[in-house]
Protein backbone atom coordinates (compact mmCIF):
# COMPACT_ATOMS: atom_id res chain seq x y z
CA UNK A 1 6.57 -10.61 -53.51
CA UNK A 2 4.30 -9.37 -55.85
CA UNK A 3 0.88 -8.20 -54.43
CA UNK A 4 -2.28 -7.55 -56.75
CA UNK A 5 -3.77 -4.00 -55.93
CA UNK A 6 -7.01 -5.70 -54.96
CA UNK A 7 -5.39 -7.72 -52.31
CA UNK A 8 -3.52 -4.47 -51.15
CA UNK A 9 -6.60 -2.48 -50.92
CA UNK A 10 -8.24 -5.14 -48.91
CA UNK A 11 -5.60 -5.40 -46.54
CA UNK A 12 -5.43 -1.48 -46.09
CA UNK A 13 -8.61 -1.60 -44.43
CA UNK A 14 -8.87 -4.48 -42.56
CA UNK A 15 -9.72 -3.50 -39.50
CA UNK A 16 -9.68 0.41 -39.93
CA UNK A 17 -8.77 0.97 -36.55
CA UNK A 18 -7.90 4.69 -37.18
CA UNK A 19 -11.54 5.42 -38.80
CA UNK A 20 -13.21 3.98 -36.23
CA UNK A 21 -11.34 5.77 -33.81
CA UNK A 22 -12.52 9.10 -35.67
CA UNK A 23 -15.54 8.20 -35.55
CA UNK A 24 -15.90 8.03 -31.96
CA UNK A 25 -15.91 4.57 -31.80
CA UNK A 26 -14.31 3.46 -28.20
CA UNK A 27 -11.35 0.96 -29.62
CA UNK A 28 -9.32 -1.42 -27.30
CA UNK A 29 -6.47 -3.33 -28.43
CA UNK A 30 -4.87 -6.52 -27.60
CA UNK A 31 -3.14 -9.58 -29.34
CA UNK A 32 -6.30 -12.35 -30.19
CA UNK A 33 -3.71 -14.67 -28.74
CA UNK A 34 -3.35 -17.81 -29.29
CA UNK A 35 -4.83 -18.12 -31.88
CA UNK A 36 -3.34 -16.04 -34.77
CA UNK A 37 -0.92 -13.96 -32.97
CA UNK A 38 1.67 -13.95 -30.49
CA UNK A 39 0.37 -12.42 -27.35
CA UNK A 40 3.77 -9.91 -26.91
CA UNK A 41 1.92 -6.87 -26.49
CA UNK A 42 4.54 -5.00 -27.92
CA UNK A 43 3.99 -6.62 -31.49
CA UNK A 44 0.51 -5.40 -31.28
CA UNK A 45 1.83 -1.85 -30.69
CA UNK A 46 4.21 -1.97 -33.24
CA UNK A 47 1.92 -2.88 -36.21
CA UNK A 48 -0.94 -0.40 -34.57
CA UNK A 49 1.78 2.11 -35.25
CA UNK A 50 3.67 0.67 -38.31
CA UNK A 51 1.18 -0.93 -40.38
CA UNK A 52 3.67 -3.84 -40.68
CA UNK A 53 3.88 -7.21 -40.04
CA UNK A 54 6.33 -9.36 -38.03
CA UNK A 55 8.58 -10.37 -41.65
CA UNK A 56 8.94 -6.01 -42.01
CA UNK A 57 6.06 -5.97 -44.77
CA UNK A 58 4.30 -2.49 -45.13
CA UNK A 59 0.29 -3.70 -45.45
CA UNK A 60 -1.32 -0.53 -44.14
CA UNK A 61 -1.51 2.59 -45.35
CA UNK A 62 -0.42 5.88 -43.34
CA UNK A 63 -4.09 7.14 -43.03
CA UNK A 64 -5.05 3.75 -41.15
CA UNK A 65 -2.22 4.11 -38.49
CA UNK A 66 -1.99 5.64 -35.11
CA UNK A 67 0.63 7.49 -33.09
CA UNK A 68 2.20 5.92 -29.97
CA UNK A 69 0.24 7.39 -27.52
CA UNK A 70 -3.13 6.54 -29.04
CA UNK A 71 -1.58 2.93 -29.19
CA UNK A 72 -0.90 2.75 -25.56
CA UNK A 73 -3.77 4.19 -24.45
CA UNK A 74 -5.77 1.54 -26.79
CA UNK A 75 -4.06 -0.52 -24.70
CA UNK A 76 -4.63 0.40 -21.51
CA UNK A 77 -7.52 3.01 -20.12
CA UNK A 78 -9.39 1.72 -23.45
CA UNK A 79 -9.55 -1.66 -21.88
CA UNK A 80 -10.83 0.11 -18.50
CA UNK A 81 -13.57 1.21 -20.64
CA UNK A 82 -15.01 -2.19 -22.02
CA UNK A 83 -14.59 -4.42 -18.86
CA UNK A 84 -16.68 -1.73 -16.88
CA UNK A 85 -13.56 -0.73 -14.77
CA UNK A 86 -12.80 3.01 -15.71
CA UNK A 87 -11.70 4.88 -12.82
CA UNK A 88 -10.21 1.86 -11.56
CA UNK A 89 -7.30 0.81 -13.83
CA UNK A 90 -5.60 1.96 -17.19
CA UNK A 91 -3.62 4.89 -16.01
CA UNK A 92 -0.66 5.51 -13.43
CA UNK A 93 -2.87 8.17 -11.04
CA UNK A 94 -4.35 8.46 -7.40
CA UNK A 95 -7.33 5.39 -7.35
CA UNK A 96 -6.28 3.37 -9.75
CA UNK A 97 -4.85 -0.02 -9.51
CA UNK A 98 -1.04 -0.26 -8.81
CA UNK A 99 -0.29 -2.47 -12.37
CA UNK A 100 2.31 -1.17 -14.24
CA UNK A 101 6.01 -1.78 -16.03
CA UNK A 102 9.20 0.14 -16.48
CA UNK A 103 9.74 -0.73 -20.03
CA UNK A 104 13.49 -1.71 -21.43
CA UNK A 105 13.91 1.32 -23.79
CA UNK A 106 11.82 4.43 -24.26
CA UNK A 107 8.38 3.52 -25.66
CA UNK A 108 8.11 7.35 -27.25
CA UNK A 109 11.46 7.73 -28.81
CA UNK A 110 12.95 4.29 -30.21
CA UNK A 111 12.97 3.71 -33.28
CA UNK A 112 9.84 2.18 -34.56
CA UNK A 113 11.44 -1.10 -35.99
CA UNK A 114 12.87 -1.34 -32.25
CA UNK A 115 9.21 -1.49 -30.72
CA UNK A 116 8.27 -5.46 -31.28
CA UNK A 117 11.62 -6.14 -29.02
CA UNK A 118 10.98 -4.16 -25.89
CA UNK A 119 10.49 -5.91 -22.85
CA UNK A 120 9.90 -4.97 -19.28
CA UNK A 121 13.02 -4.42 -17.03
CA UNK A 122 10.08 -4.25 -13.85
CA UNK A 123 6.14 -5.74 -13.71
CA UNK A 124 4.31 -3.99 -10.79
CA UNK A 125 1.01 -6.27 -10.44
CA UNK A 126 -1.47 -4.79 -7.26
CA UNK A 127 1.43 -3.10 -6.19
CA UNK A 128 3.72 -6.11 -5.85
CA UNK A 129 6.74 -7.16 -7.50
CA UNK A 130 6.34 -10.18 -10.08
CA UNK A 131 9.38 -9.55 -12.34
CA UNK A 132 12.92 -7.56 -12.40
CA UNK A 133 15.54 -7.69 -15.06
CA UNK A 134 18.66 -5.54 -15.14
CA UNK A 135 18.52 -2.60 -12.76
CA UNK A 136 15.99 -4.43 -11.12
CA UNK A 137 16.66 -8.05 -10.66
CA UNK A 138 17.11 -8.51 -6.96
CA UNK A 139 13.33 -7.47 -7.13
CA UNK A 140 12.73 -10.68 -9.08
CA UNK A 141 10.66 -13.01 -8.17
CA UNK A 142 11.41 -16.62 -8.80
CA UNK A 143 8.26 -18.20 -10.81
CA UNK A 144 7.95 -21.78 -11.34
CA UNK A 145 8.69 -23.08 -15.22
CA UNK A 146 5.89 -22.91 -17.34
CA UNK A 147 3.59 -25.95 -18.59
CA UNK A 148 4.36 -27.78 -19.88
CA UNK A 149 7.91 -29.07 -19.74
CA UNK A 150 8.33 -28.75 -23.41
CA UNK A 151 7.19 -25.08 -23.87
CA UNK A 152 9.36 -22.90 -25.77
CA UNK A 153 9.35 -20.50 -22.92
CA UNK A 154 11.52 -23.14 -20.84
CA UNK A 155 13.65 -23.87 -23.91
CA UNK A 156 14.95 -20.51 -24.87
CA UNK A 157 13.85 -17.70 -22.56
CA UNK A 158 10.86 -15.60 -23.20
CA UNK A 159 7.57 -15.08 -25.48
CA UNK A 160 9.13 -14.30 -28.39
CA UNK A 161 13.26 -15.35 -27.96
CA UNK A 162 14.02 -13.06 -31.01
CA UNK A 163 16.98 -11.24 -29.33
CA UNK A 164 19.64 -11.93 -28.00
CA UNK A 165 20.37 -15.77 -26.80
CA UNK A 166 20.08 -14.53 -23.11
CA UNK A 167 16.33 -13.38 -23.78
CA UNK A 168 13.61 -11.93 -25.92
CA UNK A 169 13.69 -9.25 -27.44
CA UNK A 170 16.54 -7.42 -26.41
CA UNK A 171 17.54 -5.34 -29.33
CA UNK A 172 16.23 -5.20 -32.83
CA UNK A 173 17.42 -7.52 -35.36
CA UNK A 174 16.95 -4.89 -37.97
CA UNK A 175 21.38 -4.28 -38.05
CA UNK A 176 21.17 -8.35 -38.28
CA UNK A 177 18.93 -8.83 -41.22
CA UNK A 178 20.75 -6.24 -42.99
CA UNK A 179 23.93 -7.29 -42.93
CA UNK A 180 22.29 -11.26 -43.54
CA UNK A 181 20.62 -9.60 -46.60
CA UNK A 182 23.54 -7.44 -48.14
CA UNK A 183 25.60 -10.98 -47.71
CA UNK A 184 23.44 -13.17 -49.38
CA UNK A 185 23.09 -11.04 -53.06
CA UNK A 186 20.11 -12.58 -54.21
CA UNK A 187 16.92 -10.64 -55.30
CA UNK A 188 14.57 -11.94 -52.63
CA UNK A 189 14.33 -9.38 -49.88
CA UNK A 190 13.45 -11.62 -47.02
CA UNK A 191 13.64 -9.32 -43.73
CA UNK A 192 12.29 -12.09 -41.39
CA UNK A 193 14.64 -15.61 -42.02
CA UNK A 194 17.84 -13.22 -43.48
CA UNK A 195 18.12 -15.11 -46.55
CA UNK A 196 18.51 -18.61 -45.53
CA UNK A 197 18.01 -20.00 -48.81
CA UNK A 198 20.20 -23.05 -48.27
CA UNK A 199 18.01 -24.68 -45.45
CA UNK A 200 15.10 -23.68 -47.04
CA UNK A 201 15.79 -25.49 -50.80
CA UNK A 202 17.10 -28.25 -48.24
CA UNK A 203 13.73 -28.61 -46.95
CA UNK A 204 10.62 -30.67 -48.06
CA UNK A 205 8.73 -27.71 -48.73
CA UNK A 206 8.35 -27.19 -52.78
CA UNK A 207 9.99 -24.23 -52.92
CA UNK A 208 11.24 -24.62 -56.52
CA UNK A 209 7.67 -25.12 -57.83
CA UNK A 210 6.80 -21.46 -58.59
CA UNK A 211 2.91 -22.65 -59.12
CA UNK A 212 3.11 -24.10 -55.38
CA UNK A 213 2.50 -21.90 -51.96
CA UNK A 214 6.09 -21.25 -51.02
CA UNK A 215 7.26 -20.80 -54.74
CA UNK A 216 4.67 -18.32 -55.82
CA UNK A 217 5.63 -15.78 -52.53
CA UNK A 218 8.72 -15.77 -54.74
CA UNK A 219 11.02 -16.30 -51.76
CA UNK A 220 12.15 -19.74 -50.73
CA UNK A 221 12.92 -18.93 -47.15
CA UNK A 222 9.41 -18.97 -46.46
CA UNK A 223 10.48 -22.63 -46.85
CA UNK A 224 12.72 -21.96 -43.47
């Protein structure tokens, strides 16, 4: 894909999260679910950290990115601070509401293409129980399926399902996408569909228009 530097300058500072957090701006994140986003919270870490996008695309530049623990924190005593609750919630300390998860991996040490597919092996909400996986599944508590009966939740297992069939999320598909893309030969470096170019020219999308949308990303499995 070929990006014009005016675009790429835009998109470096849009939002500047790490100048406003210089400045002494108090910055929360979150996910602006449903609209644009999904609302796995680990996605939002990931680019806060990365700069990239779901596909693997590099928009941000290194000066408007934030280290790991800044990221968390974003996420949680920053919030404290903007619903009025600080004291109350946002860290694991004496006081402070019991809400908090044992995450699948090591949020400080995987790899950063690894963050968008963690997931929480134990949710502690009020100091209650309301989800165990692996170690701590006979802690699980049985929810009822979501609404409706046609979500994608019910149909293959999670918020995101980009893992493993059993879940979401459960490793990266980083080894995947390589392999997909050292298979396929072609000179479209698609990290997000791994080169499906066969359903994608199948498709009714006019991918082999260059003038039209999908043609001029110069990648027909953004036809996929």
């Amino acid at each position: 894909m070929i990006v014009s530097p005016r675009w790429a300058a835009a998109a470096a500072n849009t939002p500047p999260v790490k100048q406003m957090l210089d400045s002494g701006v108090n910055v929360s994140a979150g996910t602006d679910a449903t609209r644009v986003a999904s609302y796995n919270p680990w996605v939002s870490l990931a680019w806060l950290i990365t700069g990239k996008t779901v596909g693997g695309m590099k928009l941000y530049d290194q000066d408007n990115l934030v280290d790991r623990e800044t990221a968390l924190r974003m996420w949680t005593e920053k919030v404290a601070w903007f619903s009025n609750q600080e004291g109350e919630r946002g860290r694991i300390e004496v006081g402070h509401l019991a809400d908090f998860i044992v995450p699948s991996k090591d949020f400080f040490s995987v790899p950063d293409n690894e963050i968008p597919f963690l997931t929480s092996n134990l949710t502690v909400v009020g100091g209650k129980v309301v989800y165990g996986d692996g170690e701590f599944s006979d802690y699980d508590t049985p929810i009822p399926p979501a609404m409706p009966d046609w979500s994608p939740a019910n149909q293959y297992g999670g918020y995101g399902a980009w893992g493993e069939p059993e879940g979401a999320g459960k490793n990266s598909l980083e080894p995947l996408m390589n392999q997909a893309a050292m298979a396929c030969g072609c000179a479209s470096a698609c990290t997000l569909h791994g080169h499906n170019h066969a359903k994608a020219w199948k498709s009714n999308a006019p991918v082999s228009n260059f003038k039209d949308f999908f043609g001029a990303f110069g990648c027909s499995c953004w036809a996929v």
